[in-house]
Protein backbone atom coordinates (compact mmCIF):
# COMPACT_ATOMS: atom_id res chain seq x y z
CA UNK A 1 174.26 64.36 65.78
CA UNK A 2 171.71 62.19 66.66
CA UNK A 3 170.41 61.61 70.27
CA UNK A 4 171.45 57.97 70.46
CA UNK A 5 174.56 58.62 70.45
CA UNK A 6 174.20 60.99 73.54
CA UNK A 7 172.25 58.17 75.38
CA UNK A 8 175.74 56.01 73.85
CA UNK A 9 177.92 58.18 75.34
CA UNK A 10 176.30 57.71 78.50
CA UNK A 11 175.87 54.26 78.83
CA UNK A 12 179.45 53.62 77.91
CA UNK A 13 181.22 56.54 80.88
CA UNK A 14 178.74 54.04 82.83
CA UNK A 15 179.83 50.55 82.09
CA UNK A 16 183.41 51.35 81.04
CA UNK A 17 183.65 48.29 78.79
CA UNK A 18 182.25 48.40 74.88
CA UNK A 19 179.90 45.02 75.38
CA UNK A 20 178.39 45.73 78.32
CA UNK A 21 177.20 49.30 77.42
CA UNK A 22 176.58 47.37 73.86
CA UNK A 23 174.10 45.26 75.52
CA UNK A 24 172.69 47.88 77.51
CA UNK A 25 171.23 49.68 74.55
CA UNK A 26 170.32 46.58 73.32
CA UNK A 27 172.30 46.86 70.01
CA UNK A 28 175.55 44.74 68.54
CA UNK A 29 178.86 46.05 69.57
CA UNK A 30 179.69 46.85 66.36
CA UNK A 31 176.73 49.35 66.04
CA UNK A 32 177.56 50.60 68.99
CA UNK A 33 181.15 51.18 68.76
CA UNK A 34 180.33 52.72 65.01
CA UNK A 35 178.17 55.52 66.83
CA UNK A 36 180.91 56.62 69.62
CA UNK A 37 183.19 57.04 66.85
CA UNK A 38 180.72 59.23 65.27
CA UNK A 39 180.07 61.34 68.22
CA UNK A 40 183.29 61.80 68.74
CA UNK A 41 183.91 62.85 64.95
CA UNK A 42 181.09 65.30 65.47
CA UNK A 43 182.98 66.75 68.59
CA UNK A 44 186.20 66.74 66.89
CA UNK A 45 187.97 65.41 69.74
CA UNK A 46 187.82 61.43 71.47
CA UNK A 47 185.48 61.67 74.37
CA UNK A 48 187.38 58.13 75.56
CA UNK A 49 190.50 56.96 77.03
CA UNK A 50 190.65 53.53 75.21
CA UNK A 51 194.03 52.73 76.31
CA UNK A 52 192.91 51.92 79.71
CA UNK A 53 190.24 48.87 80.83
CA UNK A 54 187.97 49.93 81.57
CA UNK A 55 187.87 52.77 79.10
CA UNK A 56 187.85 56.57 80.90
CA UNK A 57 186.41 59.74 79.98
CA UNK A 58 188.91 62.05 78.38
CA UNK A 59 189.24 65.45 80.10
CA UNK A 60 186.92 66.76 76.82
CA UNK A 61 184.66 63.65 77.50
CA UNK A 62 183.98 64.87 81.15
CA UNK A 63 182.92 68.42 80.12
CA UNK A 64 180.90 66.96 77.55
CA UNK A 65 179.09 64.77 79.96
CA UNK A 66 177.17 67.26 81.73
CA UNK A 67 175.36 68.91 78.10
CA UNK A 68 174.44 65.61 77.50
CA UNK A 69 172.85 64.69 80.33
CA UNK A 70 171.22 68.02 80.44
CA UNK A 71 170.13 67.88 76.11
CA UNK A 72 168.46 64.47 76.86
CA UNK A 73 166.73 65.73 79.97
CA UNK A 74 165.38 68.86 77.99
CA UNK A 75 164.77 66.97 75.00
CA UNK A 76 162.41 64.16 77.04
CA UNK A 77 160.56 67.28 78.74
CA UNK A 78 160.11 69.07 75.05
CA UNK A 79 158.54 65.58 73.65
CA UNK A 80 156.44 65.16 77.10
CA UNK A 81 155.11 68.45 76.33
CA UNK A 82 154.57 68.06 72.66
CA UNK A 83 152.25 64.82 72.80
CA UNK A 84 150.55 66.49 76.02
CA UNK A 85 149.73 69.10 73.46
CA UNK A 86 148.70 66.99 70.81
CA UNK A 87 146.52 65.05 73.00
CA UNK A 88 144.88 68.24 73.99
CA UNK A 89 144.84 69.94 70.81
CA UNK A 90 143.22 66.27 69.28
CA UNK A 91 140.14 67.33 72.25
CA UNK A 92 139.63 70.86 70.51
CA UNK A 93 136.96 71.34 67.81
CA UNK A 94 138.17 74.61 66.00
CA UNK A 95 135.17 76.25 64.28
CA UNK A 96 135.25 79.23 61.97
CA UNK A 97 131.95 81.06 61.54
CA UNK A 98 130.70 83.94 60.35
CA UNK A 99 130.53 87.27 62.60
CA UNK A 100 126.53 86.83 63.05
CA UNK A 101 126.55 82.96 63.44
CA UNK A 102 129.24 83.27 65.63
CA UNK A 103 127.21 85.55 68.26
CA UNK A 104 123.77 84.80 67.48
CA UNK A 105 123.40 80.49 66.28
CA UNK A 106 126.79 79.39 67.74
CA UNK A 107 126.27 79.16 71.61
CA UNK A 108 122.92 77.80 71.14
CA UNK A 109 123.66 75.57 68.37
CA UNK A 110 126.66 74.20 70.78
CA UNK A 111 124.34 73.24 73.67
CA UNK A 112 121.93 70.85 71.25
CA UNK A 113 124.88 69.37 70.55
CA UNK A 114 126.06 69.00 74.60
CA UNK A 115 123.06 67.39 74.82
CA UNK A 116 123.87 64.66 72.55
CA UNK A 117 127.27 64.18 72.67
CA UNK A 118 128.12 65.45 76.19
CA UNK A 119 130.84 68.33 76.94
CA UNK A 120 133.07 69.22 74.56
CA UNK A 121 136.05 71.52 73.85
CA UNK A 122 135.84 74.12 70.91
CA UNK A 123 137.80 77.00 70.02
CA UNK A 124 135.64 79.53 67.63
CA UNK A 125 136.92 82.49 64.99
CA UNK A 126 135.03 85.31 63.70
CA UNK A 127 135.78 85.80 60.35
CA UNK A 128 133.97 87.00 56.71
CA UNK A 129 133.07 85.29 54.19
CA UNK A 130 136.27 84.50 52.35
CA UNK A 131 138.03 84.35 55.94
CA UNK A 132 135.78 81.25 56.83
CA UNK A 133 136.35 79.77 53.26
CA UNK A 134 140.44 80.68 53.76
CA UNK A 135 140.11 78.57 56.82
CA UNK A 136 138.46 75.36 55.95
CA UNK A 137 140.39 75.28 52.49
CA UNK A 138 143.83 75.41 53.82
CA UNK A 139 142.91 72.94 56.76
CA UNK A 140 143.29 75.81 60.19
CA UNK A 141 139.28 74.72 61.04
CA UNK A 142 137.56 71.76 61.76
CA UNK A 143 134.21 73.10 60.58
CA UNK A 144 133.16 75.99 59.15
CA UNK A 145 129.67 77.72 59.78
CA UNK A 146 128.20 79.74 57.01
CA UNK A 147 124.96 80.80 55.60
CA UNK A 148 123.89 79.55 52.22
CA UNK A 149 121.45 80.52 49.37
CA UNK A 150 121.51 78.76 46.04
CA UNK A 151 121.75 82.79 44.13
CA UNK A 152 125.38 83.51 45.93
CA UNK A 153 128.22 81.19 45.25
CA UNK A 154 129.97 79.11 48.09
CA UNK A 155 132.53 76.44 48.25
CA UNK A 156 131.87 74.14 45.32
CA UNK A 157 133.92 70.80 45.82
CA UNK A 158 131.64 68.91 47.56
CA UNK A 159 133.71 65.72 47.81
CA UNK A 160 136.26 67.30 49.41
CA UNK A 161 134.39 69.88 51.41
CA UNK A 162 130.92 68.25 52.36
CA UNK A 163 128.39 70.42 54.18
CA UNK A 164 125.31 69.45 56.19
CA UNK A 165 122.51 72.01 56.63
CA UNK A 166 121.87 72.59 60.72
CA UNK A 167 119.48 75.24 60.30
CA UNK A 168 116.95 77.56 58.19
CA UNK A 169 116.47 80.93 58.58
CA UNK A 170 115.45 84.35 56.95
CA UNK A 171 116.42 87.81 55.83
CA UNK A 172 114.27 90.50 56.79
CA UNK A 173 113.88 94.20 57.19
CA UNK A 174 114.08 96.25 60.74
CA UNK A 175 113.33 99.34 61.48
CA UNK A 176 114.35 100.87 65.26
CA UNK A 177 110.85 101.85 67.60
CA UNK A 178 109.19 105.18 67.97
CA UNK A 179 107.85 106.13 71.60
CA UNK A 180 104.39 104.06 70.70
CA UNK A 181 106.82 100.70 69.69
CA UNK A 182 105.61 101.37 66.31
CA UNK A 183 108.29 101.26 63.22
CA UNK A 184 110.13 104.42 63.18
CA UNK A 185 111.01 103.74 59.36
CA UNK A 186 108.64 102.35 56.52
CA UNK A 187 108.87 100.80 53.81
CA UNK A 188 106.40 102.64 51.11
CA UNK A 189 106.43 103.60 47.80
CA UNK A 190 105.73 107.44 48.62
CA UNK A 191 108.77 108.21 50.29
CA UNK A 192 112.19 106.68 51.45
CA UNK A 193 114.02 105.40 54.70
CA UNK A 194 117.24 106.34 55.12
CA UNK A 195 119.24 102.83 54.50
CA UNK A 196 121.74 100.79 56.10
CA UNK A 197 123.71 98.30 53.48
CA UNK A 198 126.36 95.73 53.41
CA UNK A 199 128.96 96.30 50.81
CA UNK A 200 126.98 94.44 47.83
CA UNK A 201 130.07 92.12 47.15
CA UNK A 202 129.13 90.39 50.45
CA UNK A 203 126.36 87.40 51.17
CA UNK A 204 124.41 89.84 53.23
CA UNK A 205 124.58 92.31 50.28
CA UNK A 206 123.44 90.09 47.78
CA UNK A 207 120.38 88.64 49.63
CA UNK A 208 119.48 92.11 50.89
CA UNK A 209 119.20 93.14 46.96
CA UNK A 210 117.40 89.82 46.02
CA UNK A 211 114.88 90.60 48.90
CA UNK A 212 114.93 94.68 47.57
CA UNK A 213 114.41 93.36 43.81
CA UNK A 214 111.42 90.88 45.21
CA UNK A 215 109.60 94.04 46.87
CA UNK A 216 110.36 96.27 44.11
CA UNK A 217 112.17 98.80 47.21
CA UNK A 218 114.67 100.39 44.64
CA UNK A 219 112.71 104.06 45.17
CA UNK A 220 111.85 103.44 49.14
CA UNK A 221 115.50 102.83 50.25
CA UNK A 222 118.21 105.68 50.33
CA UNK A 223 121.97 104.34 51.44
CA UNK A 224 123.44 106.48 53.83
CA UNK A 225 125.62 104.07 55.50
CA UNK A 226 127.50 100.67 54.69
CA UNK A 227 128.97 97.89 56.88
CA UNK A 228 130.18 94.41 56.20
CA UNK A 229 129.04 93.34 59.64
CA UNK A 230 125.66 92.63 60.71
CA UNK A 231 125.70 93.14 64.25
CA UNK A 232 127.14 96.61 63.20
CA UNK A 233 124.41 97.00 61.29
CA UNK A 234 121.69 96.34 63.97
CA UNK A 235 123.75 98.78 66.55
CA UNK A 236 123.16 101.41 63.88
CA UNK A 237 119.49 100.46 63.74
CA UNK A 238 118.57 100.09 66.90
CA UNK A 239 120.31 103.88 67.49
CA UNK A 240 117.76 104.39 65.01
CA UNK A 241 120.08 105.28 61.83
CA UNK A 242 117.98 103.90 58.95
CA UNK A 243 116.39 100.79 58.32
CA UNK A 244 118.12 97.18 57.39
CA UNK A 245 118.20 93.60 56.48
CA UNK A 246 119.10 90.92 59.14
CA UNK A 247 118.65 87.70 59.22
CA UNK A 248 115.92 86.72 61.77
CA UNK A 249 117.68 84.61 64.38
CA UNK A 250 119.93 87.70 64.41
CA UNK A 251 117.03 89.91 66.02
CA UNK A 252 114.77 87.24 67.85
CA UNK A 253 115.39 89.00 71.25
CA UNK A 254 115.24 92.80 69.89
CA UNK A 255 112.16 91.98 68.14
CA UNK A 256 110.15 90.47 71.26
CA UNK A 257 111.65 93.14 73.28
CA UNK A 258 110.19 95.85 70.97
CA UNK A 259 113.19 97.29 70.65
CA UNK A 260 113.24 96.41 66.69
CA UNK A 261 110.27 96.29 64.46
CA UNK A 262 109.45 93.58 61.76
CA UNK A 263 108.89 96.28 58.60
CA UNK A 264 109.13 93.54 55.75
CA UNK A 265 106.42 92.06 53.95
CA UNK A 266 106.69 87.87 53.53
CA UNK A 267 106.74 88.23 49.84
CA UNK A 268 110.29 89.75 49.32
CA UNK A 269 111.05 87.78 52.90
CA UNK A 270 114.00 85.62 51.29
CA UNK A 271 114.64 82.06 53.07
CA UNK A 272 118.69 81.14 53.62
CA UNK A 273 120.26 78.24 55.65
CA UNK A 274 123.02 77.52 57.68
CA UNK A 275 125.42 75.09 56.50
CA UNK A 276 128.41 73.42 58.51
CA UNK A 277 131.27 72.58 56.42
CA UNK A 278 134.20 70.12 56.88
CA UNK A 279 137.01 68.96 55.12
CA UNK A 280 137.28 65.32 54.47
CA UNK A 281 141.40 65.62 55.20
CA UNK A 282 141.00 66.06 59.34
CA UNK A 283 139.21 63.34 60.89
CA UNK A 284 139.61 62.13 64.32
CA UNK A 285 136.47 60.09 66.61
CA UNK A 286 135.08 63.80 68.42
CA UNK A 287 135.19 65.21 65.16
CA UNK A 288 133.39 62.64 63.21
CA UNK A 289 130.73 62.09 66.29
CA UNK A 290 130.04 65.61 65.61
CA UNK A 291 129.91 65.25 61.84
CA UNK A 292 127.34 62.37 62.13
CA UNK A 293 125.21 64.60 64.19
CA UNK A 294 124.87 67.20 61.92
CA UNK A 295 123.81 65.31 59.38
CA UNK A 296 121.13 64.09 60.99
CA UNK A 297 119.92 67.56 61.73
């Protein structure tokens, strides 16, 4: 059943005669007389008295008249609803960042771009690595915000994925302060710090051992704990667990607030960037003002 012939069916209990209802709906009468038999072949009964002029509703016509009134009523308020959602849903960045970008760079990194472009609606996901990548491969996100160094692999199709580097950062050690806001844990070749590690499978856990490798801290470091999430990480510093690798925009506030302490040296320091990806498939104007932004940046 289709809903012209509902809005058929109407028209014709209205105007009584084939050529006026015909005209009404702006089609031929033969078009028009083709769907009413077609209704009626769906309802398995004739919905018309055709042996009278003008033609009547049949007793099944008249209880039929009601659901169809009420179908194409609920059926206009459904379709109302559905492009008053798309139009909102077209307003809506959706982002997908990781857990640390997504509490330390997001909010910040969402007011520059206020600035420029003016207010804006986003939604924003916390996810893992291969969450994030999930995300912007099968087309749930808009963007995708990630960190990037050229030693751990990350999305590779560039022509369908483009990415456009916002920020730089860097991964360094922390240790938790002693009563004098001194380091409570050292890094030092005559003894160890209990250590606080990502699983090694993650970015976080392959830059921490490029920056361990760079400052030869093999012997200095003893695991005792393991977390995929940075800010679980720093909690467990902070309550002054072990020491741990963060990346610096993650600790800005603890560390001029004494309540971390810098313990790395720049040498095995290791530099990593922030990268917003996009797929080339979803493209509408706020998303592609935002796009050309970022590439400026």
């Amino acid at each position: 059943m289709e809903i012209d012939w509902l809005e058929d069916f109407l028209a014709l209990s209205t105007a009584g005669v084939f050529a006026r209802a015909a005209d009404a709906r702006n089609i031929s009468q033969s078009a028009f007389t083709r769907r009413i038999k077609n209704l009626e072949h769906w309802a398995g009964t004739p919905l018309f008295d055709r042996s009278v002029h003008p033609v009547e509703l049949t007793a099944a016509g008249k209880a039929f008249k009601q659901t169809a009134v009420d179908t194409i009523y609920a059926l206009k308020l459904s379709k109302d609803d559905i492009r008053s959602l798309s139009r909102r849903e077209a307003d809506t960045l959706d982002f997908v960042a990781l857990h640390t970008l997504a509490i330390s760079f997001f909010p910040s990194w969402l007011n520059q771009i206020v600035e420029y472009l003016g207010p804006i609606k986003s939604r924003l996901v916390a996810e893992n690595y291969s969450g994030c990548a999930e995300a912007i491969l099968n087309g749930s996100a808009d963007f995708m915000l990630c960190y990037y160094h050229p030693a751990v692999p990350t999305i590779s199709d560039e022509s369908r994925y483009p990415s456009a580097t916002i920020a730089k950062d860097k991964i360094i050690a922390v240790s938790a302060a002693n009563a004098e806001g001194k380091a409570l844990f050292e890094l030092k070749e005559t003894e160890t710090a209990p250590y606080l590690s990502y699983p090694p499978d993650t970015f976080l856990g392959r830059i921490s051992q490029v920056c361990i490798e760079r400052g030869n801290l093999k012997n200095a470091l003893t695991p005792i704990y393991e977390n995929s999430v940075a800010e679980a990480l720093k909690s467990a510093c902070f309550e002054r667990h072990g020491v741990t690798f963060l990346p610096a925009g993650a600790v800005k506030q603890e560390l001029s607030e004494g309540k971390l302490v810098q313990v790395s040296e720049p040498d095995f320091e290791v530099d990593i960037y922030i990268k917003l990806y996009r797929s080339i498939e979803r493209t509408r104007p706020q998303l592609e003002r935002l796009w050309k932004l970022a590439e400026r940046q």
